[in-house]
PDB file of N, CA and C in Angstrom:
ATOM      1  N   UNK A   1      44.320   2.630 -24.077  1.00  0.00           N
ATOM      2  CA  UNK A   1      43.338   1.613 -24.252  1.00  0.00           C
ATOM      3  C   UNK A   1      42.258   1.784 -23.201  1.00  0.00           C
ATOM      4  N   UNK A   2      40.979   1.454 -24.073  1.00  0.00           N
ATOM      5  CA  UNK A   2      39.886   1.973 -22.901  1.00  0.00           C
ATOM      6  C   UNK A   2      39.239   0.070 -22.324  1.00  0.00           C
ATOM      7  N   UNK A   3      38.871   0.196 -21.021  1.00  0.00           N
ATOM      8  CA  UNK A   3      37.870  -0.712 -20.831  1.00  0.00           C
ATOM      9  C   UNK A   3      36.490  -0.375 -21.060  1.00  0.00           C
ATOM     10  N   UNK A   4      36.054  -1.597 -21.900  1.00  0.00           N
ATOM     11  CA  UNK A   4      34.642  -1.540 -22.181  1.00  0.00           C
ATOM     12  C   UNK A   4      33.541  -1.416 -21.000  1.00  0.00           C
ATOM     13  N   UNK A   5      32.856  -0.977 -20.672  1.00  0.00           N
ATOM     14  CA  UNK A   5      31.783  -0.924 -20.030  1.00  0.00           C
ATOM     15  C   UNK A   5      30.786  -1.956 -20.037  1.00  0.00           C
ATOM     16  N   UNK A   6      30.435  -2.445 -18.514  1.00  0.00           N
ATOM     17  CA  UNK A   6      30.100  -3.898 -18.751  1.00  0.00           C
ATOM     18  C   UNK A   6      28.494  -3.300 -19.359  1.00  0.00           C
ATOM     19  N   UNK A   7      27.804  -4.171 -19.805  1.00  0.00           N
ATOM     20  CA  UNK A   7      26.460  -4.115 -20.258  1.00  0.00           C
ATOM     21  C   UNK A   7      25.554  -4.590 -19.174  1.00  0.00           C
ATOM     22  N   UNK A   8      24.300  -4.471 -19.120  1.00  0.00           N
ATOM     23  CA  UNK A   8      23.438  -4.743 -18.170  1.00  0.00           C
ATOM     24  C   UNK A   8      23.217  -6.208 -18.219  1.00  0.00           C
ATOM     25  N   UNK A   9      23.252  -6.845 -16.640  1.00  0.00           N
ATOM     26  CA  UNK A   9      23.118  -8.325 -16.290  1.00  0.00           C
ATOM     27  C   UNK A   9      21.988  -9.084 -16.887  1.00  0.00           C
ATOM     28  N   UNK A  10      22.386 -10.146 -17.728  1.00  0.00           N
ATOM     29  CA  UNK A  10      21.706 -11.306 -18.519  1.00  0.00           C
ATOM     30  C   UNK A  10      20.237 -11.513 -17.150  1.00  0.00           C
ATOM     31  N   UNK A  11      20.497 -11.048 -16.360  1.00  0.00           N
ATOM     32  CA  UNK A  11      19.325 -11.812 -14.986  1.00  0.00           C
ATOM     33  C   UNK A  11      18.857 -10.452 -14.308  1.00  0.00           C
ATOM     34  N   UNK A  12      18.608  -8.981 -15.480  1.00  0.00           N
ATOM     35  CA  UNK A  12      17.942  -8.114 -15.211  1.00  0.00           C
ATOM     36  C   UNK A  12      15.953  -8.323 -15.354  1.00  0.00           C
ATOM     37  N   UNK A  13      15.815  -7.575 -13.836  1.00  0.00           N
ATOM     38  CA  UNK A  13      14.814  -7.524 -13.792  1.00  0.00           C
ATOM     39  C   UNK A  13      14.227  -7.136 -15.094  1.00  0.00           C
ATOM     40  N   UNK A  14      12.752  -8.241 -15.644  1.00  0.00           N
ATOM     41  CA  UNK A  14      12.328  -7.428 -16.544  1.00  0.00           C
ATOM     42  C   UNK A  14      11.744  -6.018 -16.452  1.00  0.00           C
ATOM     43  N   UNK A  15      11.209  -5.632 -15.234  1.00  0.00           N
ATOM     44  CA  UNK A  15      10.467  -4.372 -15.560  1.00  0.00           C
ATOM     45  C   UNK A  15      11.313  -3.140 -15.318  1.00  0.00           C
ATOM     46  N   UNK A  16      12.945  -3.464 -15.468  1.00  0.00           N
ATOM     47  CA  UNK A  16      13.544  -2.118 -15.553  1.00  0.00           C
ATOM     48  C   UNK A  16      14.278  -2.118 -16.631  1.00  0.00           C
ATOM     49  N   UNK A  17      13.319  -2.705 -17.763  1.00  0.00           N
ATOM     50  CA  UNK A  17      13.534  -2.396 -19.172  1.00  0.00           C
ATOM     51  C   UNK A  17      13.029  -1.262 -20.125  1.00  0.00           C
ATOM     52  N   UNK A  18      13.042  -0.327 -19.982  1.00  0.00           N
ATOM     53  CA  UNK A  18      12.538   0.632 -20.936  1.00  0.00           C
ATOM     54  C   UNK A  18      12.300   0.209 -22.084  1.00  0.00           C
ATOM     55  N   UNK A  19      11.238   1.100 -22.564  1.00  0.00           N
ATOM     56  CA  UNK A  19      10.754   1.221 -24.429  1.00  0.00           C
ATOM     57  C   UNK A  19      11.684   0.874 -24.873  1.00  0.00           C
ATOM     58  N   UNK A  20      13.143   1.323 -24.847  1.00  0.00           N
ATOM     59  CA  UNK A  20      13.810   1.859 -26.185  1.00  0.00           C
ATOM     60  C   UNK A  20      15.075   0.332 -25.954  1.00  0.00           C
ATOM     61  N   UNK A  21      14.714  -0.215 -24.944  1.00  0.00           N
ATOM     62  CA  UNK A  21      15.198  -1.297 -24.453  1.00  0.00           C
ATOM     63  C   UNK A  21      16.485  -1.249 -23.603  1.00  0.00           C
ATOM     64  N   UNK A  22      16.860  -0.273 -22.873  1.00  0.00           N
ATOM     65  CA  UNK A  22      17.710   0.434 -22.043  1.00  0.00           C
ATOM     66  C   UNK A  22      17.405  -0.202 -20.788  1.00  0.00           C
ATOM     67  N   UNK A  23      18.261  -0.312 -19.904  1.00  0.00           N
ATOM     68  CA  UNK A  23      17.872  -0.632 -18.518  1.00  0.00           C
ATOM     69  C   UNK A  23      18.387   0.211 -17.324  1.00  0.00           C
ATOM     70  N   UNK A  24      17.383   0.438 -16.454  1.00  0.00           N
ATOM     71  CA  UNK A  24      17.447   1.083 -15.418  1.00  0.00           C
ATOM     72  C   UNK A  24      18.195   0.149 -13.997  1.00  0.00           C
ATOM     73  N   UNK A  25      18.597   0.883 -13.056  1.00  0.00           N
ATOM     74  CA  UNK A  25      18.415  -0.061 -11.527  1.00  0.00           C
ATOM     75  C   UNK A  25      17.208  -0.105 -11.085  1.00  0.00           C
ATOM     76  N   UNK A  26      16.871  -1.219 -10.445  1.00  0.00           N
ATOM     77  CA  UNK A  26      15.355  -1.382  -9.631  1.00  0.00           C
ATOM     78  C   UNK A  26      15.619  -0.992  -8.219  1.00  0.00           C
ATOM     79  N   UNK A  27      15.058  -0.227  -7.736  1.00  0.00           N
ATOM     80  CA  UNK A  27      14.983   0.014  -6.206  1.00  0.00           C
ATOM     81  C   UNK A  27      14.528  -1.470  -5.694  1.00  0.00           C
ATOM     82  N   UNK A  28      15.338  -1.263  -4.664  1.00  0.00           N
ATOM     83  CA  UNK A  28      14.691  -2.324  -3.681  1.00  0.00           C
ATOM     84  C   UNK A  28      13.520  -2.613  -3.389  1.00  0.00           C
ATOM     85  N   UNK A  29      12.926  -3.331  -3.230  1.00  0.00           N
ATOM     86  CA  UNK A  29      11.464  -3.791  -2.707  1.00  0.00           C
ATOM     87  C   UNK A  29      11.254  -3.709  -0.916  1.00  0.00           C
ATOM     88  N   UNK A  30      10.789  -2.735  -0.269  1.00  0.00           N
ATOM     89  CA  UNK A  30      10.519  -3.340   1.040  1.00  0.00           C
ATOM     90  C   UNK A  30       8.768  -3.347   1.423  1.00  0.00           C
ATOM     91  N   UNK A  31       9.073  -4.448   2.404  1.00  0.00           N
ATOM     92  CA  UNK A  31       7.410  -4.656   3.257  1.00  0.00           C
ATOM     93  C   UNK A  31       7.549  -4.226   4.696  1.00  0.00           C
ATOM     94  N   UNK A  32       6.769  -3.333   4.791  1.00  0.00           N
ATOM     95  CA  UNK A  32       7.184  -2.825   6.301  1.00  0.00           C
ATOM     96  C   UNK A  32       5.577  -3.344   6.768  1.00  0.00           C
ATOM     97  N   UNK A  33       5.916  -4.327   7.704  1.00  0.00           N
ATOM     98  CA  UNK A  33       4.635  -4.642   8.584  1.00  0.00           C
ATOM     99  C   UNK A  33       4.338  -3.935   9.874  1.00  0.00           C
ATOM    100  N   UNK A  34       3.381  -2.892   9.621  1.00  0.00           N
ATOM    101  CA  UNK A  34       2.781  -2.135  10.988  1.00  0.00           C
ATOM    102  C   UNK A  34       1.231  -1.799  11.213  1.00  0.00           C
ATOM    103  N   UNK A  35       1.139  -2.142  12.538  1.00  0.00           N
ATOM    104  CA  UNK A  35      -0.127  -1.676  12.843  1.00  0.00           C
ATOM    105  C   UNK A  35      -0.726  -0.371  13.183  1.00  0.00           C
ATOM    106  N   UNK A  36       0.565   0.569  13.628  1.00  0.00           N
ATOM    107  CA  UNK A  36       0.009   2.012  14.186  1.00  0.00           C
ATOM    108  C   UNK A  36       0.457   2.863  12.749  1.00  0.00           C
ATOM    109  N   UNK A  37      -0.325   3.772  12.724  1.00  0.00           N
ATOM    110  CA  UNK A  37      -0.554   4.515  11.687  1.00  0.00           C
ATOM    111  C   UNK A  37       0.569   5.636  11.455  1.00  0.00           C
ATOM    112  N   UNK A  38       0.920   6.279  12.804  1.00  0.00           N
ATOM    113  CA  UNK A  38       2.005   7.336  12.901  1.00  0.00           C
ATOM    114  C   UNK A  38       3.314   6.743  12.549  1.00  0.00           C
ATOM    115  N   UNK A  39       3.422   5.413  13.113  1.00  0.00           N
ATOM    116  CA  UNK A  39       4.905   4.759  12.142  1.00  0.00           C
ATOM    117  C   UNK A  39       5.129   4.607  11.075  1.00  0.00           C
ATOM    118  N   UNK A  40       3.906   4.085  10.368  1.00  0.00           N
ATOM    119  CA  UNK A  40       3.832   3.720   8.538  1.00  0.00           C
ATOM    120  C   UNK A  40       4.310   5.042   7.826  1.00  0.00           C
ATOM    121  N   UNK A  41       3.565   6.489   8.607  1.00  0.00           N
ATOM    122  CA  UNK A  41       3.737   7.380   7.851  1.00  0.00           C
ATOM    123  C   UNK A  41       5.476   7.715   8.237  1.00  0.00           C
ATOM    124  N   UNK A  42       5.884   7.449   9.450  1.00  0.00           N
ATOM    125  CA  UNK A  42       7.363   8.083  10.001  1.00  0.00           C
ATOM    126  C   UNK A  42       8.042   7.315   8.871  1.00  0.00           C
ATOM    127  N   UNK A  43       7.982   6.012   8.718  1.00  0.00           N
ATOM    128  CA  UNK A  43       8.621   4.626   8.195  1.00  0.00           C
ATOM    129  C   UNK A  43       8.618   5.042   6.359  1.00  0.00           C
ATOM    130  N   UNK A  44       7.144   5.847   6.078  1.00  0.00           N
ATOM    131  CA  UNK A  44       7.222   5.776   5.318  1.00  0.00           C
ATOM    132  C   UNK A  44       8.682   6.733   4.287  1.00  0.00           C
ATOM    133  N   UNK A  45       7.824   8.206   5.358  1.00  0.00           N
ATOM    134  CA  UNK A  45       8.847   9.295   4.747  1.00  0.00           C
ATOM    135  C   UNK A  45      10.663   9.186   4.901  1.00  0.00           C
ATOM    136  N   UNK A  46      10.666   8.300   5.247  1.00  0.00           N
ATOM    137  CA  UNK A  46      12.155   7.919   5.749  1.00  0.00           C
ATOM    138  C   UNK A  46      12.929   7.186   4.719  1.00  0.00           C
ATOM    139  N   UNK A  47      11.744   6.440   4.178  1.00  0.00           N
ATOM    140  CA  UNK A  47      12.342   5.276   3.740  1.00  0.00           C
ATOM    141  C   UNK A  47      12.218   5.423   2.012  1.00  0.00           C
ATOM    142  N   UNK A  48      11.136   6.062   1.804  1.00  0.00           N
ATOM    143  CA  UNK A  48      10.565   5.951   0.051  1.00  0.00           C
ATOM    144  C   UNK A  48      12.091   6.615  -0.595  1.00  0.00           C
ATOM    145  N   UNK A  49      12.318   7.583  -0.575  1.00  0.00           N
ATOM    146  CA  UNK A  49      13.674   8.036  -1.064  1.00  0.00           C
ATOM    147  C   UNK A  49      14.350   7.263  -1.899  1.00  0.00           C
ATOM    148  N   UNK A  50      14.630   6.095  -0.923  1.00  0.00           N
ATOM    149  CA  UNK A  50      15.916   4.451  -1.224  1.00  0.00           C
ATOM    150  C   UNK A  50      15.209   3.341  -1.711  1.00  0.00           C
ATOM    151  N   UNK A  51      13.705   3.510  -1.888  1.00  0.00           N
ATOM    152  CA  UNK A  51      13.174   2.141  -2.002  1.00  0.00           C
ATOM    153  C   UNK A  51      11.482   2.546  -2.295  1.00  0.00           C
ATOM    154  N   UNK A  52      11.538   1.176  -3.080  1.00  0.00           N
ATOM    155  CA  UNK A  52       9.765   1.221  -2.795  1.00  0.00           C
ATOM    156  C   UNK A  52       9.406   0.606  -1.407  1.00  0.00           C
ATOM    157  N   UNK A  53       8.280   1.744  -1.484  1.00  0.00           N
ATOM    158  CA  UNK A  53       7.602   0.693   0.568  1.00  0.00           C
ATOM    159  C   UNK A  53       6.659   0.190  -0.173  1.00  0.00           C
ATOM    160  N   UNK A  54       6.548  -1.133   0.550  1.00  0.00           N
ATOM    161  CA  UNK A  54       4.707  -1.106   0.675  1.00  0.00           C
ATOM    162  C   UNK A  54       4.454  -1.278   1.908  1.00  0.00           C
ATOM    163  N   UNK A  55       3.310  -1.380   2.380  1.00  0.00           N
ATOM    164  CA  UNK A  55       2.799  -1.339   3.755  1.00  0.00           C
ATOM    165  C   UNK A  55       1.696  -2.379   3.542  1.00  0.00           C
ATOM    166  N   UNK A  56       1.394  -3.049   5.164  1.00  0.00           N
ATOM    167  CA  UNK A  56       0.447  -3.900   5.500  1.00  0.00           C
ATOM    168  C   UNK A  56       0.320  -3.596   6.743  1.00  0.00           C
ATOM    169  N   UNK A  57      -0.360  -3.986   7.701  1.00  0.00           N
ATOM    170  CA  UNK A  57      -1.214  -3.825   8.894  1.00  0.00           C
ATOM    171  C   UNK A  57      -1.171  -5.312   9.353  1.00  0.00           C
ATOM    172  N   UNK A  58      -0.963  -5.823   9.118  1.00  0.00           N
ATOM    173  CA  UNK A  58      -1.480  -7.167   9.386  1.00  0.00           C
ATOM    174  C   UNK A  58      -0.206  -8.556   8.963  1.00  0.00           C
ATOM    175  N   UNK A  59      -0.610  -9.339  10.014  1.00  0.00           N
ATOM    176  CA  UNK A  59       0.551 -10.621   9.799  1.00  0.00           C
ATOM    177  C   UNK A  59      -0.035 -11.494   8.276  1.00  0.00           C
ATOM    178  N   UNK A  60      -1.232 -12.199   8.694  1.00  0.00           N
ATOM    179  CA  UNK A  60      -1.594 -12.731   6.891  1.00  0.00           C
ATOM    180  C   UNK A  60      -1.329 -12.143   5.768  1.00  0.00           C
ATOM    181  N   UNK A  61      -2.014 -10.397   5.897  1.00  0.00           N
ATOM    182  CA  UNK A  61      -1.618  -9.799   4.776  1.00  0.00           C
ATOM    183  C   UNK A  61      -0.159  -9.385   4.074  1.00  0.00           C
ATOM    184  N   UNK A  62       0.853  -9.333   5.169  1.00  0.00           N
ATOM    185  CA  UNK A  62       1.989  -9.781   4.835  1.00  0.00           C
ATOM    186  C   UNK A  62       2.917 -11.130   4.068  1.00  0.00           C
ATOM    187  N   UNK A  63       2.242 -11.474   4.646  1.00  0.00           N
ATOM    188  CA  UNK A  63       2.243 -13.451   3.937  1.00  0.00           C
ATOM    189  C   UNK A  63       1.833 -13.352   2.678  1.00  0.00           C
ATOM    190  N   UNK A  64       0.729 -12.890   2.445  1.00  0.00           N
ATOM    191  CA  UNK A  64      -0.093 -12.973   1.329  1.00  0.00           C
ATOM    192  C   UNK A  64       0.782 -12.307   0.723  1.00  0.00           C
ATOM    193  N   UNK A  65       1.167 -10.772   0.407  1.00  0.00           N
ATOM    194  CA  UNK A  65       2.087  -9.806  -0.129  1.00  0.00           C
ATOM    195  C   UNK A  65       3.568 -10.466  -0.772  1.00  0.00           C
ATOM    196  N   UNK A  66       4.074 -11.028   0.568  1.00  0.00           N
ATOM    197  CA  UNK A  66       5.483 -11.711   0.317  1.00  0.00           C
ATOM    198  C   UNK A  66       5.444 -13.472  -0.941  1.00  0.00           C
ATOM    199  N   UNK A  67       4.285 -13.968  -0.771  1.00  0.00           N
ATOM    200  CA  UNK A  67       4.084 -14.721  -1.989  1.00  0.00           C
ATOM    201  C   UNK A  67       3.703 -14.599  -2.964  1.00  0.00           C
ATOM    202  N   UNK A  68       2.988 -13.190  -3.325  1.00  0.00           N
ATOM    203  CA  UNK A  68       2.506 -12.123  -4.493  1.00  0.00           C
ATOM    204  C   UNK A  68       3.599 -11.465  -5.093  1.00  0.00           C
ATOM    205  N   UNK A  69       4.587 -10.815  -4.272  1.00  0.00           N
ATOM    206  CA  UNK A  69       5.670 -10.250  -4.554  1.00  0.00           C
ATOM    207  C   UNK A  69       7.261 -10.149  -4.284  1.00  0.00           C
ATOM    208  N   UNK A  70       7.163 -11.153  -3.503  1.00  0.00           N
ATOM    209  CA  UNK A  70       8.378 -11.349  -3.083  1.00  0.00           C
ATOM    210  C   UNK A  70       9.358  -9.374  -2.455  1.00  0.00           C
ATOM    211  N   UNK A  71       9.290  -9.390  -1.914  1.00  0.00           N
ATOM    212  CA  UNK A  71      10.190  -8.177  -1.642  1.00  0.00           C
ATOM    213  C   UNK A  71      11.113  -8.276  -1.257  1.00  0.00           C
ATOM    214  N   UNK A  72      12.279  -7.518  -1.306  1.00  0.00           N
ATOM    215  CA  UNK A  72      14.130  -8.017  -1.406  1.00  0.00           C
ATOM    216  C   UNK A  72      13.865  -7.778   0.606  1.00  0.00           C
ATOM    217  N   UNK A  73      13.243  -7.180   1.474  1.00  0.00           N
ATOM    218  CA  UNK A  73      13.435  -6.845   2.708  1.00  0.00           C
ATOM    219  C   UNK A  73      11.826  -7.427   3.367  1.00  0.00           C
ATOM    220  N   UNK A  74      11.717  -7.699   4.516  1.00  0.00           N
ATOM    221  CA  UNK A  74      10.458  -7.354   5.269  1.00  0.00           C
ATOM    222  C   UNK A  74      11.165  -6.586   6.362  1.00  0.00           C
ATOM    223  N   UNK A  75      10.354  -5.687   6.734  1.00  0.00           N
ATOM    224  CA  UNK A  75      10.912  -4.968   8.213  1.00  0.00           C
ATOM    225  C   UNK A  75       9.275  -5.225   9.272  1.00  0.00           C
ATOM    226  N   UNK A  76       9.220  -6.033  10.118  1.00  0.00           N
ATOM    227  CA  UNK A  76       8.033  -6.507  11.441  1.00  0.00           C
ATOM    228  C   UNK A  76       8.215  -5.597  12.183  1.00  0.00           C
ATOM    229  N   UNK A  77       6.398  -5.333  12.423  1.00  0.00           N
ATOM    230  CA  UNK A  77       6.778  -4.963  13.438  1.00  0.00           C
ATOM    231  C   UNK A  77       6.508  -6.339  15.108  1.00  0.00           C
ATOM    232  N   UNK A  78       7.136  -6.090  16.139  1.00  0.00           N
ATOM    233  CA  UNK A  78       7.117  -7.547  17.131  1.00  0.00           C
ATOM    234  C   UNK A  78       5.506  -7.794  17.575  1.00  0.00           C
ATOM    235  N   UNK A  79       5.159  -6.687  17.735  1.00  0.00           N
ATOM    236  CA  UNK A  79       3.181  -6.393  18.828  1.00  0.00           C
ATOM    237  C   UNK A  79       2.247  -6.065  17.279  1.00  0.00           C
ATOM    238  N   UNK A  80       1.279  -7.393  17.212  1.00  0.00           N
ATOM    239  CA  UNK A  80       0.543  -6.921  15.835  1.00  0.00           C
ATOM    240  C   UNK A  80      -0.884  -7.873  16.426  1.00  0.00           C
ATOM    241  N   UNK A  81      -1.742  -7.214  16.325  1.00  0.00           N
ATOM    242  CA  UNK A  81      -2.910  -7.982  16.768  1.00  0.00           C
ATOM    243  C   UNK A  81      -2.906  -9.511  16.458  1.00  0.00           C
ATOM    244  N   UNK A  82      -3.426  -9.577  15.059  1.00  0.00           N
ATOM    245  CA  UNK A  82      -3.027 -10.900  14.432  1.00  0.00           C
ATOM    246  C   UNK A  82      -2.222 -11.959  14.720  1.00  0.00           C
ATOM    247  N   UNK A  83      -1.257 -11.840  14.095  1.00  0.00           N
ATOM    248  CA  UNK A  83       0.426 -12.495  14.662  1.00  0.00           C
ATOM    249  C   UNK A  83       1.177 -11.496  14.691  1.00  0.00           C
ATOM    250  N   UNK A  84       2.007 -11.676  15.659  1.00  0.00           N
ATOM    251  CA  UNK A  84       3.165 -10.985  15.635  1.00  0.00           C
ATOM    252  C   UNK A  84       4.476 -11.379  15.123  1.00  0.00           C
ATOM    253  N   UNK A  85       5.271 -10.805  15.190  1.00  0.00           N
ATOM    254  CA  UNK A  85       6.519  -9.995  14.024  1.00  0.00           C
ATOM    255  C   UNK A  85       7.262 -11.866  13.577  1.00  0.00           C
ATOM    256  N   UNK A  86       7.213 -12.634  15.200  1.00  0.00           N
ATOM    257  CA  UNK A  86       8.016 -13.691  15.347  1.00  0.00           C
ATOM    258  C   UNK A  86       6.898 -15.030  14.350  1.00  0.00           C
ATOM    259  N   UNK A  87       5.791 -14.824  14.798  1.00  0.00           N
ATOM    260  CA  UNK A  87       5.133 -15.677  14.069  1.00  0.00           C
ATOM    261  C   UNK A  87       4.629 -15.226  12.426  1.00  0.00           C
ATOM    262  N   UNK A  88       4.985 -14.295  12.210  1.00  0.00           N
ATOM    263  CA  UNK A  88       5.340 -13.807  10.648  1.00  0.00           C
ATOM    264  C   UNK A  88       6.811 -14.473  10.071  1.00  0.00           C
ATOM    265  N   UNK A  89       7.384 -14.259  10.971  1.00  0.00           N
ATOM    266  CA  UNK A  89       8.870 -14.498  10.284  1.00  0.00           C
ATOM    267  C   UNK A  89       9.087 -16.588  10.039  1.00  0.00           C
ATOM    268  N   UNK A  90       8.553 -16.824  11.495  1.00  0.00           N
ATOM    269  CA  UNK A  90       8.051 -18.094  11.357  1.00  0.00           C
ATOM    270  C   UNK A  90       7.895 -18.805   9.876  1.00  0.00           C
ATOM    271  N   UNK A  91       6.658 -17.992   9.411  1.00  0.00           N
ATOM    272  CA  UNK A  91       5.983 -18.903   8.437  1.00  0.00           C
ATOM    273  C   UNK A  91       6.582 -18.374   7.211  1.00  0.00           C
ATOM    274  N   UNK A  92       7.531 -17.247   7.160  1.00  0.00           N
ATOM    275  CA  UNK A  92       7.854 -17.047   6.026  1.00  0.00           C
ATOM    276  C   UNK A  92       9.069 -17.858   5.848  1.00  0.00           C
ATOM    277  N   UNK A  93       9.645 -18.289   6.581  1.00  0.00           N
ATOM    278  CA  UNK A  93      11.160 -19.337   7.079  1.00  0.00           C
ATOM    279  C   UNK A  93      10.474 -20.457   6.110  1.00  0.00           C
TER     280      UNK A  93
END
């Protein structure tokens, strides 16, 4: 006797629905907030593999991002002209 194979979760993301109506896994969502340029790119190549990045520069534009899109992670950075990492996390609380 075989076990059936469960089917894809009633509370699948819609956009990892294919044409043919098949469903995929969704990579994770991350927001990596940085201001220096050589990290975004270190942060980036490290990380795209396992996940979508997106990137911001900035504490608002993070805010703004995270109520646009919600992302399953933020990763701060602490020293950001704007606000920093603590007063990001702040307002997203």
């Amino acid at each position: 006797m075989t076990t059936p194979t469960p089917g894809p979760s009633s509370e699948a993301d819609p956009h990892s629905i294919l044409a043919d109506g098949s469903h995929f896994p969704r990579q994770p969502r991350l927001l990596v907030v940085e201001d220096q340029p050589l990290h975004i790119q270190v942060l980036n190549r490290a990380l795209a593999p396992e996940c979508r990045v997106f990137m911001t520069t900035r504490g608002q534009q993070a805010l703004q991002f995270c109520l646009e899109r919600q992302p399953d992670l933020v990763l701060l950075d602490v020293e950001m002209p704007d606000m920093d990492g603590f007063q990001v996390l702040a307002a997203l609380k």
